[in-house]
N, C-alpha and C. Protein backbone atom coordinates (compact mmCIF):
# COMPACT_ATOMS: atom_id res chain seq x y z
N UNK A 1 -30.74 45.39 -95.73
CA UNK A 1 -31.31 44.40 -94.81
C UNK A 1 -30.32 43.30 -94.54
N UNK A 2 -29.83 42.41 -95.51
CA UNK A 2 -29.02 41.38 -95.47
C UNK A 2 -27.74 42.32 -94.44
N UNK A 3 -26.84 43.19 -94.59
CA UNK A 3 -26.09 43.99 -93.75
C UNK A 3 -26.18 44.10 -92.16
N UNK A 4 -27.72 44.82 -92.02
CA UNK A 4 -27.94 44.67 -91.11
C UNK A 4 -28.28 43.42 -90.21
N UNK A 5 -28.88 42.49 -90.89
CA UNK A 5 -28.69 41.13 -89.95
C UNK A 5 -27.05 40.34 -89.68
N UNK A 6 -26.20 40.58 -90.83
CA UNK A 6 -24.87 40.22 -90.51
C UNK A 6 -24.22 40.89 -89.17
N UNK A 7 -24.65 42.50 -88.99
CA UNK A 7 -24.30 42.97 -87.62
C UNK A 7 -24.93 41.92 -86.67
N UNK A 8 -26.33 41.50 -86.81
CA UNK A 8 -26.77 40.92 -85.46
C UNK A 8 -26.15 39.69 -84.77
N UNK A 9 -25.82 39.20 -86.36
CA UNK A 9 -25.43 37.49 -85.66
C UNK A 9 -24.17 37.93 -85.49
N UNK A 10 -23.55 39.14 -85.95
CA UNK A 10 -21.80 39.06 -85.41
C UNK A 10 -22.14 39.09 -83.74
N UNK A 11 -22.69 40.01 -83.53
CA UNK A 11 -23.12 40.86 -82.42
C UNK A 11 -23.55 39.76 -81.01
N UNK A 12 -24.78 38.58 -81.91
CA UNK A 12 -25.01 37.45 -81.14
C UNK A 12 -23.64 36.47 -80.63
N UNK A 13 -22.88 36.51 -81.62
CA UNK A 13 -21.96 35.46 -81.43
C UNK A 13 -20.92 35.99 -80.49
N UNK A 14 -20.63 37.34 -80.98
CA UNK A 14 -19.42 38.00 -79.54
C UNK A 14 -20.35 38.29 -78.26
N UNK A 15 -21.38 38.02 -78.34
CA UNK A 15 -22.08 37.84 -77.09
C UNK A 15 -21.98 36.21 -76.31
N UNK A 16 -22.00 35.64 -77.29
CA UNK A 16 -22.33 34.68 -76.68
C UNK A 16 -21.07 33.59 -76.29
N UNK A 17 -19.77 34.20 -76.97
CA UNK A 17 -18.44 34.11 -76.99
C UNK A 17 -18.10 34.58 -75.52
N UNK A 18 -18.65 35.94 -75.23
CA UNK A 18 -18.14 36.72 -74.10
C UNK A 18 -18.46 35.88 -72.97
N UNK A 19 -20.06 34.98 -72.90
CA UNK A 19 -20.87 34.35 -71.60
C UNK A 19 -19.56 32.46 -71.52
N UNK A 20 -19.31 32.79 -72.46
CA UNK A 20 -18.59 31.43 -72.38
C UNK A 20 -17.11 31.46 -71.56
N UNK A 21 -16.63 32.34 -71.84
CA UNK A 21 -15.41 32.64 -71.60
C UNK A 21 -15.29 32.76 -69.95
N UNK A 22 -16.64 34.10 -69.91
CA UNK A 22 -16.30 34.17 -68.48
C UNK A 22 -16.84 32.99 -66.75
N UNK A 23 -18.00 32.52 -67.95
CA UNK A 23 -18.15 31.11 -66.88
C UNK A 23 -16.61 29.70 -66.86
N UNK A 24 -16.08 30.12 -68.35
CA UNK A 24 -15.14 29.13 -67.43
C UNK A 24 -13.98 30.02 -66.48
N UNK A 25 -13.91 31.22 -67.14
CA UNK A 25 -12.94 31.67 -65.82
C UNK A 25 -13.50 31.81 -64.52
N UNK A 26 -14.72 31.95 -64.60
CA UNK A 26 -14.99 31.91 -62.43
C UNK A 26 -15.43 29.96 -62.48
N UNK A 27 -15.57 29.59 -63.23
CA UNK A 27 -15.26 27.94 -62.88
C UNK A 27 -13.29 27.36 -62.30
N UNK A 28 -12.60 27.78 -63.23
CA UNK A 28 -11.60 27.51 -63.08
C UNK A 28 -10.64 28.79 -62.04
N UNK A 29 -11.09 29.07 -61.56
CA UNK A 29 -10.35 30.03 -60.44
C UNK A 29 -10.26 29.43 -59.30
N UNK A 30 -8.98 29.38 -58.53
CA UNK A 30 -8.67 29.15 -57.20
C UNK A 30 -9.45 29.43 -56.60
N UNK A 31 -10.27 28.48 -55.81
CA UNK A 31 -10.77 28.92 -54.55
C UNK A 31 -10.05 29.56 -53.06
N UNK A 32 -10.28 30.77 -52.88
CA UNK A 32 -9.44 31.25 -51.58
C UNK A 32 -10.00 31.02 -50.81
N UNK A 33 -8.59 30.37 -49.39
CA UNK A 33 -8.99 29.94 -48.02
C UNK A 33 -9.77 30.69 -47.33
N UNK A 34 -10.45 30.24 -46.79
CA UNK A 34 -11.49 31.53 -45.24
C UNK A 34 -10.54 31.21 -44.13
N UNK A 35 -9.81 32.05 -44.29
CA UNK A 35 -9.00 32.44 -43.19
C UNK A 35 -9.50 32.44 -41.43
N UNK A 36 -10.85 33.51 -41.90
CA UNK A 36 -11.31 33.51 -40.56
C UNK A 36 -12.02 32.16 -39.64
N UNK A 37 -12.42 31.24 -40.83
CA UNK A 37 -12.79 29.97 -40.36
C UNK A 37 -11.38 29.05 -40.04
N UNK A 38 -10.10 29.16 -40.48
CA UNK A 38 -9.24 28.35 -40.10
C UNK A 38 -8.48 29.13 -38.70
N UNK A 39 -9.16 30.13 -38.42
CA UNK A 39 -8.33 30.45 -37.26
C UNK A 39 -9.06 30.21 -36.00
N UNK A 40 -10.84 30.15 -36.23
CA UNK A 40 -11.56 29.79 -35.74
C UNK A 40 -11.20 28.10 -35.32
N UNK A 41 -10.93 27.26 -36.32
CA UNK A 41 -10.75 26.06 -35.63
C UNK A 41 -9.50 25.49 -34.82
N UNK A 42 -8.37 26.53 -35.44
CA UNK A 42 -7.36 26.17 -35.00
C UNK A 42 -6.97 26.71 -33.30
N UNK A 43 -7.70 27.34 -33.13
CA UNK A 43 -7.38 28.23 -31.71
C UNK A 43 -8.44 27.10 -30.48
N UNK A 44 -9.39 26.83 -30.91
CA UNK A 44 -9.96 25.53 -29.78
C UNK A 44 -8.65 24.69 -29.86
N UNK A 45 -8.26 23.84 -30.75
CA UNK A 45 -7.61 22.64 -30.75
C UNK A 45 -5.93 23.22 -29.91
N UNK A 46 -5.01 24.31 -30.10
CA UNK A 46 -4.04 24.54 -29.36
C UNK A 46 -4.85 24.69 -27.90
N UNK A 47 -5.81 25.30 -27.62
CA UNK A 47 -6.27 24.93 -25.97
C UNK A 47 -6.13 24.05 -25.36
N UNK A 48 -7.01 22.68 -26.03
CA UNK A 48 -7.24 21.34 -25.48
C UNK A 48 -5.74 21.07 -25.95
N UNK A 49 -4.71 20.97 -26.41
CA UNK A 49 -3.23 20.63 -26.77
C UNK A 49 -2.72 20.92 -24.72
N UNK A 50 -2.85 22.65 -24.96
CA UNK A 50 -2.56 23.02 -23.79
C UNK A 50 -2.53 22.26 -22.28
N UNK A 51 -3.97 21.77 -22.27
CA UNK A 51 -4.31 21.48 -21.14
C UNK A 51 -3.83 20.08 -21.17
N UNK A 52 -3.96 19.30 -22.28
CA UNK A 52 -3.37 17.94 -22.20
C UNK A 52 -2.14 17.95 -21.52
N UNK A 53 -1.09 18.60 -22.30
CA UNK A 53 -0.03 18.86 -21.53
C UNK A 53 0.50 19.24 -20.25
N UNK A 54 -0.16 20.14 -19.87
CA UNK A 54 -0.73 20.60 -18.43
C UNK A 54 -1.08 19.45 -17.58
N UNK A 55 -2.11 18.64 -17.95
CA UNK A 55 -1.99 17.85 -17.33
C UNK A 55 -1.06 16.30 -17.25
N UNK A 56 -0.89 16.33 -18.59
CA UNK A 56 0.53 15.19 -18.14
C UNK A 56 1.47 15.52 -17.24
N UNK A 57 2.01 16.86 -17.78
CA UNK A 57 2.75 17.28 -16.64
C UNK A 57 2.34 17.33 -15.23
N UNK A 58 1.13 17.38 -14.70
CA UNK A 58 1.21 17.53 -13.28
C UNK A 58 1.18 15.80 -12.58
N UNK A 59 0.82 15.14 -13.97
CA UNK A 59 0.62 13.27 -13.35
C UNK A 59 2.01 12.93 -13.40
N UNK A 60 2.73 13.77 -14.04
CA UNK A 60 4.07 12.84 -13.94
C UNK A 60 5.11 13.36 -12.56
N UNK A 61 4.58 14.93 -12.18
CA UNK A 61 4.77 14.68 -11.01
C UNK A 61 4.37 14.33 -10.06
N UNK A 62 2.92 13.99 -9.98
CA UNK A 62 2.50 13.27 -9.26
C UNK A 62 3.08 12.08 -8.54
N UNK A 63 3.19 11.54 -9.53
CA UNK A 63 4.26 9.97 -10.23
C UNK A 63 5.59 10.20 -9.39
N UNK A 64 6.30 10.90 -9.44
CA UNK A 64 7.95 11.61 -8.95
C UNK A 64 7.55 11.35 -7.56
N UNK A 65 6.77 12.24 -6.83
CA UNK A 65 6.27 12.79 -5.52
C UNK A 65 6.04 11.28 -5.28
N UNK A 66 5.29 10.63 -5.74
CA UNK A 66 4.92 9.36 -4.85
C UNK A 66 6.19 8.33 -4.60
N UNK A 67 6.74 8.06 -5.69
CA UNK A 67 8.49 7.61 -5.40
C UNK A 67 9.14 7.98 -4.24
N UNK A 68 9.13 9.16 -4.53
CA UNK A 68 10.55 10.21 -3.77
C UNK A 68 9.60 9.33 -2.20
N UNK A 69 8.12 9.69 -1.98
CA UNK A 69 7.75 9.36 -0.72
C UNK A 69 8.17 7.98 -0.41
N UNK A 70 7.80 7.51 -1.33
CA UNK A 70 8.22 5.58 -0.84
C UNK A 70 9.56 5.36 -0.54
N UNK A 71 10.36 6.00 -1.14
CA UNK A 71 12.12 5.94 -1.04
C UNK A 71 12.45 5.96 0.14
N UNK A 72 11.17 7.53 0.91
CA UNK A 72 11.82 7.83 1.83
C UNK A 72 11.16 7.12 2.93
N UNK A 73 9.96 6.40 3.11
CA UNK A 73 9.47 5.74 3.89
C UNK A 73 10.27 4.39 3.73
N UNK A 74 10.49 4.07 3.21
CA UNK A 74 11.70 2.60 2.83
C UNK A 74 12.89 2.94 3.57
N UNK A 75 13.44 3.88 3.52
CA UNK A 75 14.68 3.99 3.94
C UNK A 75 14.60 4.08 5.40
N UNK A 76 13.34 4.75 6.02
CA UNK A 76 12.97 4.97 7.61
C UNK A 76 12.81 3.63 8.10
N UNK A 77 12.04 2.70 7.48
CA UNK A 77 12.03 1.48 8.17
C UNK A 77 13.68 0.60 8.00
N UNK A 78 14.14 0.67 6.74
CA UNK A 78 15.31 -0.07 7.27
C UNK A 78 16.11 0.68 7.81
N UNK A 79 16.08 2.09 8.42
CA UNK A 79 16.51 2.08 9.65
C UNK A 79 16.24 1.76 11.24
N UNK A 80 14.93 1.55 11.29
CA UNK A 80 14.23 1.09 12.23
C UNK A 80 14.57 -0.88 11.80
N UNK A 81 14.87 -1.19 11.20
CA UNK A 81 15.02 -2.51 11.03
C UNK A 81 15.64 -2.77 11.62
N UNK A 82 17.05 -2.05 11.61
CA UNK A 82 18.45 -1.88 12.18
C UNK A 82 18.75 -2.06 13.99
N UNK A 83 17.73 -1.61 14.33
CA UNK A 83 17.70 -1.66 15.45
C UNK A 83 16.44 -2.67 16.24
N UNK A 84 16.19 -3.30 15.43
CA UNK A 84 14.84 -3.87 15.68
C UNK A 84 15.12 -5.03 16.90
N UNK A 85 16.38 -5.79 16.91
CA UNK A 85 16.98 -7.18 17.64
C UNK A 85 17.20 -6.35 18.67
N UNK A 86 18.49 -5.67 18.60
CA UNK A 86 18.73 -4.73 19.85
C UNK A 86 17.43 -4.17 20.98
N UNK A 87 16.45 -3.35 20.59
CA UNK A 87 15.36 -2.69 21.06
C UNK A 87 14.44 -3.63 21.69
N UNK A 88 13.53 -4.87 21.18
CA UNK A 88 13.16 -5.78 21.63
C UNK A 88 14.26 -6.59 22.84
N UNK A 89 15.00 -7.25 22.59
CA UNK A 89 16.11 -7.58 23.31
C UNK A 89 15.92 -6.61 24.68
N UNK A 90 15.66 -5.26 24.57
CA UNK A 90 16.34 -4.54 25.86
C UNK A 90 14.62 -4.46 26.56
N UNK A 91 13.61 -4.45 25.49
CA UNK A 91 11.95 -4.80 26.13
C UNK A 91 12.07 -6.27 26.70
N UNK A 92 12.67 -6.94 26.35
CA UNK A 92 12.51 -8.05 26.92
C UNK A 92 13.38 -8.34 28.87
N UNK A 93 14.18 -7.67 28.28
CA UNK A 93 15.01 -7.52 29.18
C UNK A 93 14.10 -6.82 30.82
N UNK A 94 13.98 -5.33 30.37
CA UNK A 94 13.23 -5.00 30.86
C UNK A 94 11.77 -5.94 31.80
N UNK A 95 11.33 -6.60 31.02
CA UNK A 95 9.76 -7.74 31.46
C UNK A 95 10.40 -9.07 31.77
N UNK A 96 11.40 -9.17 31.96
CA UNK A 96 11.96 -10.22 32.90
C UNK A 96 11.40 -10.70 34.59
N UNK A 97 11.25 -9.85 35.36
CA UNK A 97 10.44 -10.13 36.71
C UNK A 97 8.97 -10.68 35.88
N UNK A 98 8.24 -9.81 35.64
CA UNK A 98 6.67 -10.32 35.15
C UNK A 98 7.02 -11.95 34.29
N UNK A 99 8.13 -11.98 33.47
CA UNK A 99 8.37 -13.40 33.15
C UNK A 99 8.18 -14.35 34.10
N UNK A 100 9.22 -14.33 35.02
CA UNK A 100 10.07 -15.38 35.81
C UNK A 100 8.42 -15.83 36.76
N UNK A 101 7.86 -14.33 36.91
CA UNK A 101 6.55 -14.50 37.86
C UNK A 101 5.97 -15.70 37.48
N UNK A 102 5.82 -15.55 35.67
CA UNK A 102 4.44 -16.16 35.17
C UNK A 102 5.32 -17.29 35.36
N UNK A 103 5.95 -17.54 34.78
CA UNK A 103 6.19 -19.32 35.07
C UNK A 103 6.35 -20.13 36.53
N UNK A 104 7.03 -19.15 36.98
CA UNK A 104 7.33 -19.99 38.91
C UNK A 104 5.29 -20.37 38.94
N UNK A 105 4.38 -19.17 38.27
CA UNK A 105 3.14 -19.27 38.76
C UNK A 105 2.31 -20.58 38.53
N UNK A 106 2.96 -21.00 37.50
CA UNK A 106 2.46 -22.20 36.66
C UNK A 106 3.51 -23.59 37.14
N UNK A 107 4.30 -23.27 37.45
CA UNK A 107 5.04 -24.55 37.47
C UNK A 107 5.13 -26.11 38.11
N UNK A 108 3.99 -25.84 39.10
CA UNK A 108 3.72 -26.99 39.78
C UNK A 108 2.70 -27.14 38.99
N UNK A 109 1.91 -26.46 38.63
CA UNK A 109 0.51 -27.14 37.52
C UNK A 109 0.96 -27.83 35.87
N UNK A 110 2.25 -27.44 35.85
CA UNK A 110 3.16 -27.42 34.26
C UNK A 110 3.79 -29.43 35.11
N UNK A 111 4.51 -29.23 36.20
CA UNK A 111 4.86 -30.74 36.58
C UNK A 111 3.89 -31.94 36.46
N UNK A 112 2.44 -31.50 37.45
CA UNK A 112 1.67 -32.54 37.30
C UNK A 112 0.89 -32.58 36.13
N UNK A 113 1.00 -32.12 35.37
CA UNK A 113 0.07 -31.73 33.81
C UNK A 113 1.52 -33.08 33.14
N UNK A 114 2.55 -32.74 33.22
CA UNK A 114 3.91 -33.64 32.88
C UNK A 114 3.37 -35.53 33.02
N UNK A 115 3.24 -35.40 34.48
CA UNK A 115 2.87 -36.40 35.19
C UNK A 115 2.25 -37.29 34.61
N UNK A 116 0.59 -36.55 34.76
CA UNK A 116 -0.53 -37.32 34.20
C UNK A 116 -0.25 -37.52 32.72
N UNK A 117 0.47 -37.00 31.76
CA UNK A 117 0.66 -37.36 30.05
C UNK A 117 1.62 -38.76 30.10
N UNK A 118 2.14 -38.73 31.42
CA UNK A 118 3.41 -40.06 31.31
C UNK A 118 2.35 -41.45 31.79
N UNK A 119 1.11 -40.83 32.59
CA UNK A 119 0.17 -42.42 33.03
C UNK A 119 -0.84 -42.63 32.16
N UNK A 120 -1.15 -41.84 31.23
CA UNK A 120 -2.53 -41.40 30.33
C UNK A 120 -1.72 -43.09 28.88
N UNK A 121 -2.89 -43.23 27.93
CA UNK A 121 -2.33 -44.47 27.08
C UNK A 121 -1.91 -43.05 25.97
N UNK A 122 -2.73 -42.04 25.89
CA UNK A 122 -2.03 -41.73 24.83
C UNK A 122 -0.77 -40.76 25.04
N UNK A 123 -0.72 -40.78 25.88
CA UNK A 123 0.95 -39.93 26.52
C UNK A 123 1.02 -38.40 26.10
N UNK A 124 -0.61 -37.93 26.64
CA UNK A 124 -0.69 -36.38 26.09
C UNK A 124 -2.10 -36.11 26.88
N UNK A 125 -2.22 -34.57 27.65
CA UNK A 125 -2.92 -34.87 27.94
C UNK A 125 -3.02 -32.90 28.04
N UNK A 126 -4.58 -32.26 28.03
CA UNK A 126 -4.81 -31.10 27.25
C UNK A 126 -4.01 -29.85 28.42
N UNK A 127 -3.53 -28.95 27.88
CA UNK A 127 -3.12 -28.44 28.69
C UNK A 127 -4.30 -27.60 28.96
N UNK A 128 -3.94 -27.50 30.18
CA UNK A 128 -5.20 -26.88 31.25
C UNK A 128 -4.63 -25.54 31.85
N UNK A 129 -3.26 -25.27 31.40
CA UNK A 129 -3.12 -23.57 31.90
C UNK A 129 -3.69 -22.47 30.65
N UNK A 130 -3.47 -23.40 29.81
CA UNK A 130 -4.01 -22.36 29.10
C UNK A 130 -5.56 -22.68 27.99
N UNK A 131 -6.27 -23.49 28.73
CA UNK A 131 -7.66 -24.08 28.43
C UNK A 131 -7.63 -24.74 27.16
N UNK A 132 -5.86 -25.63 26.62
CA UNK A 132 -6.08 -25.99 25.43
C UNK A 132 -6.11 -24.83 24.16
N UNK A 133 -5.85 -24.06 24.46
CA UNK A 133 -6.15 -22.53 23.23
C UNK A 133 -4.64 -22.78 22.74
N UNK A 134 -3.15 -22.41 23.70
CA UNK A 134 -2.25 -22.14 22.98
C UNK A 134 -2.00 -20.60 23.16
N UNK A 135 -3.10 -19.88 23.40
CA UNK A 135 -2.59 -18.73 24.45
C UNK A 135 -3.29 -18.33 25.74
N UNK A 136 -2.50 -17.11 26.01
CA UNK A 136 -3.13 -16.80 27.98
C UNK A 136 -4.08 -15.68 27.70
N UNK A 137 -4.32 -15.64 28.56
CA UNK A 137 -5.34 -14.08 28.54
C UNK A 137 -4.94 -13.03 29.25
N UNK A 138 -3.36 -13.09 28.93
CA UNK A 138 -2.83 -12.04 28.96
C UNK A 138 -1.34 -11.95 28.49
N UNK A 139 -0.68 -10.71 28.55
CA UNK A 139 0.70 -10.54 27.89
C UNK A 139 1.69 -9.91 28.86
N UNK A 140 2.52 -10.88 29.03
CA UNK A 140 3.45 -10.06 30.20
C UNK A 140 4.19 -8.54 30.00
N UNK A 141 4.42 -8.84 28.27
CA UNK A 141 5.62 -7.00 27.87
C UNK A 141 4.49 -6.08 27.92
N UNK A 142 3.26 -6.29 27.27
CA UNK A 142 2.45 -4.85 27.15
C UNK A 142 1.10 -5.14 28.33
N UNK A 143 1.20 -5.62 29.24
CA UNK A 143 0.33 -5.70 30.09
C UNK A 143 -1.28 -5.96 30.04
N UNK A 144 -1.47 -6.75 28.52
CA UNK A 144 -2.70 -7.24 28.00
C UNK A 144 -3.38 -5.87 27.62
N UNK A 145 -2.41 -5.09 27.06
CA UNK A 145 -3.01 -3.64 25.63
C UNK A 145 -3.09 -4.21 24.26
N UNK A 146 -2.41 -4.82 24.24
CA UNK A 146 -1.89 -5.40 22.82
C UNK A 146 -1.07 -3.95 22.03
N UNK A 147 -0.43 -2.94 22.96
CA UNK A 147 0.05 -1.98 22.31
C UNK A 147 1.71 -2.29 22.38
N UNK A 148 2.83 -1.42 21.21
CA UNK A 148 4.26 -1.38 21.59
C UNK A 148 4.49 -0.80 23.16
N UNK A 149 5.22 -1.46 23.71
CA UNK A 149 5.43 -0.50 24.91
C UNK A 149 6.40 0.44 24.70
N UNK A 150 7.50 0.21 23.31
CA UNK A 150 8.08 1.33 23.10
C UNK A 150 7.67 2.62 22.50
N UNK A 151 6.54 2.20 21.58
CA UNK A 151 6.22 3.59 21.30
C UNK A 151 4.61 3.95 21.89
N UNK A 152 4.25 3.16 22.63
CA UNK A 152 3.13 3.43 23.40
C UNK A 152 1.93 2.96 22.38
N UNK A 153 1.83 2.01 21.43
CA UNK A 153 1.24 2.13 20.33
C UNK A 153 1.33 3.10 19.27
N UNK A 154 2.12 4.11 18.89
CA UNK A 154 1.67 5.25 17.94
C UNK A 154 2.50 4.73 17.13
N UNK A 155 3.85 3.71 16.62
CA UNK A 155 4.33 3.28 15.68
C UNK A 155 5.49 4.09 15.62
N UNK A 156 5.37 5.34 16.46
CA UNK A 156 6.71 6.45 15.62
C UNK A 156 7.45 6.89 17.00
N UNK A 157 8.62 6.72 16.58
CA UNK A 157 9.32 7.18 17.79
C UNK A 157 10.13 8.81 17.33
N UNK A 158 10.44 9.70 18.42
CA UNK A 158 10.13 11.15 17.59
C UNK A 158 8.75 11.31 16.56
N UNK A 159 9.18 12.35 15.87
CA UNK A 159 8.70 12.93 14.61
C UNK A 159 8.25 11.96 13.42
N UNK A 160 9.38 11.58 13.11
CA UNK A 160 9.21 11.23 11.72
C UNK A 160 9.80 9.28 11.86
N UNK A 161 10.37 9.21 12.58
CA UNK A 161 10.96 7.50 12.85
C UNK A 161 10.54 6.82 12.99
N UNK A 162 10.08 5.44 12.53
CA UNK A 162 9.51 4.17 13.10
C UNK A 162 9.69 3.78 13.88
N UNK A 163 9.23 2.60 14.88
CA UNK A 163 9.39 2.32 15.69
C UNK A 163 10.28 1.02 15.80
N UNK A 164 11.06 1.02 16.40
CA UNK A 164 12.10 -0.39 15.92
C UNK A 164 11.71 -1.37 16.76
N UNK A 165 10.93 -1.64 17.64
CA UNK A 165 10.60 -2.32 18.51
C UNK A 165 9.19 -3.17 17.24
N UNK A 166 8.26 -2.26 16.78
CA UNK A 166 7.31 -2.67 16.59
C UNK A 166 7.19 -2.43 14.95
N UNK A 167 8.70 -1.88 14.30
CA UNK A 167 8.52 -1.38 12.99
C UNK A 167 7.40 -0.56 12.45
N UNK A 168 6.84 0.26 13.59
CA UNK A 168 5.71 1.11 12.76
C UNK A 168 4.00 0.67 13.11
N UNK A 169 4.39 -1.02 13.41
CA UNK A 169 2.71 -1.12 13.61
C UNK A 169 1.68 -0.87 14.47
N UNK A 170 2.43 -0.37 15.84
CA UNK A 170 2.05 -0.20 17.09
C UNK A 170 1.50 -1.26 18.03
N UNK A 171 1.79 -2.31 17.35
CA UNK A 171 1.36 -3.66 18.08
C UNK A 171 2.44 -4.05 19.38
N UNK A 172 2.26 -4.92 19.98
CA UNK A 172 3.10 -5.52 21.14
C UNK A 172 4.17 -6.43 20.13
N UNK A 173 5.57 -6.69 19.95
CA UNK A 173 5.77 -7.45 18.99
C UNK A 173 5.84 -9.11 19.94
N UNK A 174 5.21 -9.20 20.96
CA UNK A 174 5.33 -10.76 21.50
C UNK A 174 3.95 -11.28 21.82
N UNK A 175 2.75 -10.15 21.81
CA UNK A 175 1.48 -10.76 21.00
C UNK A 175 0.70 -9.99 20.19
N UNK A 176 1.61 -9.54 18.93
CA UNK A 176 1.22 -9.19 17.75
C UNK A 176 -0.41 -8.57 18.03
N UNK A 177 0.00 -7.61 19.27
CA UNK A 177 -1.35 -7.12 18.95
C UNK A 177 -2.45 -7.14 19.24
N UNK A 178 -2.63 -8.82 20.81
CA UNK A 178 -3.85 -8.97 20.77
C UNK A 178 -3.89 -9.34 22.08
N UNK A 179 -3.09 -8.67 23.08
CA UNK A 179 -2.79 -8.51 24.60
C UNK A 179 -2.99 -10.28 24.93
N UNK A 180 -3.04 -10.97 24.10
CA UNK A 180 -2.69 -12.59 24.77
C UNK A 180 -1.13 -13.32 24.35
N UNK A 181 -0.94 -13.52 24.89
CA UNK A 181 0.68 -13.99 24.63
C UNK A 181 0.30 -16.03 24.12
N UNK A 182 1.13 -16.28 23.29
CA UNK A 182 1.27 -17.65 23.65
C UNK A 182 1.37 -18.15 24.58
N UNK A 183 1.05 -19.70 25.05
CA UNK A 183 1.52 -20.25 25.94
C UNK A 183 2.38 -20.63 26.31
N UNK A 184 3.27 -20.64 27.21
CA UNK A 184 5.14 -20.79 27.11
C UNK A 184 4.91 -22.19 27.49
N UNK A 185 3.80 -22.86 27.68
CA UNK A 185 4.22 -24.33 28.82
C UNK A 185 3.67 -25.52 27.56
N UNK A 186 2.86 -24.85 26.27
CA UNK A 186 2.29 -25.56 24.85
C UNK A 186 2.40 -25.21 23.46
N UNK A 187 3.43 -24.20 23.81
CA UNK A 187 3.51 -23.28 22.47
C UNK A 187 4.20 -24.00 21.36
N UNK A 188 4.95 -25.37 21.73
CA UNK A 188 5.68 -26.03 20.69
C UNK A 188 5.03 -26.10 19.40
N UNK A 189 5.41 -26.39 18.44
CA UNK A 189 4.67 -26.56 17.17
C UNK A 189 4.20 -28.33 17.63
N UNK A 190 4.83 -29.50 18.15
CA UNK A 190 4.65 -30.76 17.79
C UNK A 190 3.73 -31.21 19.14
N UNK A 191 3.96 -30.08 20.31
CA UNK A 191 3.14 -30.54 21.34
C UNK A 191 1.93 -29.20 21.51
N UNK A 192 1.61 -28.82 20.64
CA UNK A 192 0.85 -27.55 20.94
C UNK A 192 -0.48 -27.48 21.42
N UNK A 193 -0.85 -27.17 22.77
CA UNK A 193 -2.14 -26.76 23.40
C UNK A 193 -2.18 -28.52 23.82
N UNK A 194 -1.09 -29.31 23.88
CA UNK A 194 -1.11 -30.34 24.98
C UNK A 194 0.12 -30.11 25.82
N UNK A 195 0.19 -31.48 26.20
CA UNK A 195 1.57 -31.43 27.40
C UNK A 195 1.82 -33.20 27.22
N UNK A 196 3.00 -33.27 27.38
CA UNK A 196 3.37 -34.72 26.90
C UNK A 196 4.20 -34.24 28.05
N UNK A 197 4.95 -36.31 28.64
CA UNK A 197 5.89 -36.36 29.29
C UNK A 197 7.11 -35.32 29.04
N UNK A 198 7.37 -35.59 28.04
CA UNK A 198 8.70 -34.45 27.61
C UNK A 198 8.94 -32.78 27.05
N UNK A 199 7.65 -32.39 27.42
CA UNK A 199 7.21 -31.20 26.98
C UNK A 199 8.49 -30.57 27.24
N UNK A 200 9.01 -29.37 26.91
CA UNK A 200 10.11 -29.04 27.54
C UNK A 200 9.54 -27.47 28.42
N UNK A 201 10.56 -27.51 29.50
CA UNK A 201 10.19 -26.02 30.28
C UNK A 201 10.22 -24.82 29.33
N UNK A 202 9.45 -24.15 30.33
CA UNK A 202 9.50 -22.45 29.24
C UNK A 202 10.68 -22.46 29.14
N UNK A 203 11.04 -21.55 28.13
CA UNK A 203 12.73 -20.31 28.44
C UNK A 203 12.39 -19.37 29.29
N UNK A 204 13.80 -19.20 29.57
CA UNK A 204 13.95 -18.91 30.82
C UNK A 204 13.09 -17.39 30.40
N UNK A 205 13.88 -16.68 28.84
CA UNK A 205 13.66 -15.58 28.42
C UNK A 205 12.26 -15.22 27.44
N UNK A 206 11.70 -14.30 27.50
CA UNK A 206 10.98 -14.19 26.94
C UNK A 206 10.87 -14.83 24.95
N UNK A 207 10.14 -15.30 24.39
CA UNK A 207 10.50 -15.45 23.72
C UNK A 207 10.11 -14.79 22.15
């Protein structure tokens, strides 16, 4: 009897030796990676990488393209700049009769308008050709359009060129646009939209 219980407790103890051993070896074992979960996350995130890039790249040419355009629209007007004195100069030239008209038209009303500012106390008196405004109600170069007469209003002469007369804006460049010209007989800055004894005559040339 005593024998046989010495088998049991040997028997208990390499049993219970064996449960010990092997809980700490699956405690202390490397945990292995899940592969299939790291390939799972890693394959979204190179996408969105992708497209980021993708799209920087297309803003930065974006970016390029809009330069390169301004460069080249910069460079069209100061060539149209270039010619800007010359071109006006030869419009003016051109609207010389319709000039000379408008003033011979005014000029006896421009004398006694003179007149009455030299008997008046305050030695100024409103100009009445052009109702006191400072302009006419009309434009001798573009014929009261308010358009370039060089490029007909469209700003571009050919294809691709500005207009050197009007640099592009399609306006009249002697009334900016608004078919009334200044007044040549009040347009001074110190006598403007009156007439004093000493007003001085239009020019001869457009101005």
């Amino acid at each position: 009897m005593n024998r046989t219980w010495h088998y049991v407790v040997i028997g208990l103890a390499v049993s219970w030796l064996s449960y010990v051993l092997f809980a700490n070896a699956r405690t202390s074992a490397p945990s292995q990676p899940d592969h299939g979960t790291s390939v799972e996350v890693e394959a979204p995130t190179a996408i969105v990488a992708a497209k980021e890039a993708a799209a920087y790249r297309e803003q930065v040419q974006a970016q390029v393209h809009e330069l390169e355009s301004m460069q080249i629209e910069r460079a069209a007007r100061d060539r149209a700049a270039l010619k800007t004195a010359e071109t006006q100069s030869y419009v003016r030239f051109q609207k010389r009769t319709a000039w000379n008209a408008l003033v011979a038209h005014h000029a006896h009303t421009f004398q006694d308008l003179r007149l009455k500012a030299a008997r008046s106390q305050q030695k100024k008196v409103p100009c009445t050709i052009c109702d006191a405004r400072g302009v006419l109600d009309l434009c001798v170069v573009c014929d009261h359009t308010g358009k370039c007469v060089t490029c007909n209003g469209s700003g571009k002469v050919g294809s691709h060129e500005y207009c050197p007369a009007c640099l592009g804006s399609g306006k009249c460049f002697v009334c900016a646009g608004s078919g009334k010209m200044p007044c040549p007989f009040c347009r001074w800055e110190e006598t403007k939209e009156v007439i004093t004894p000493t007003s001085p005559n239009p020019p001869k040339d457009i101005p």
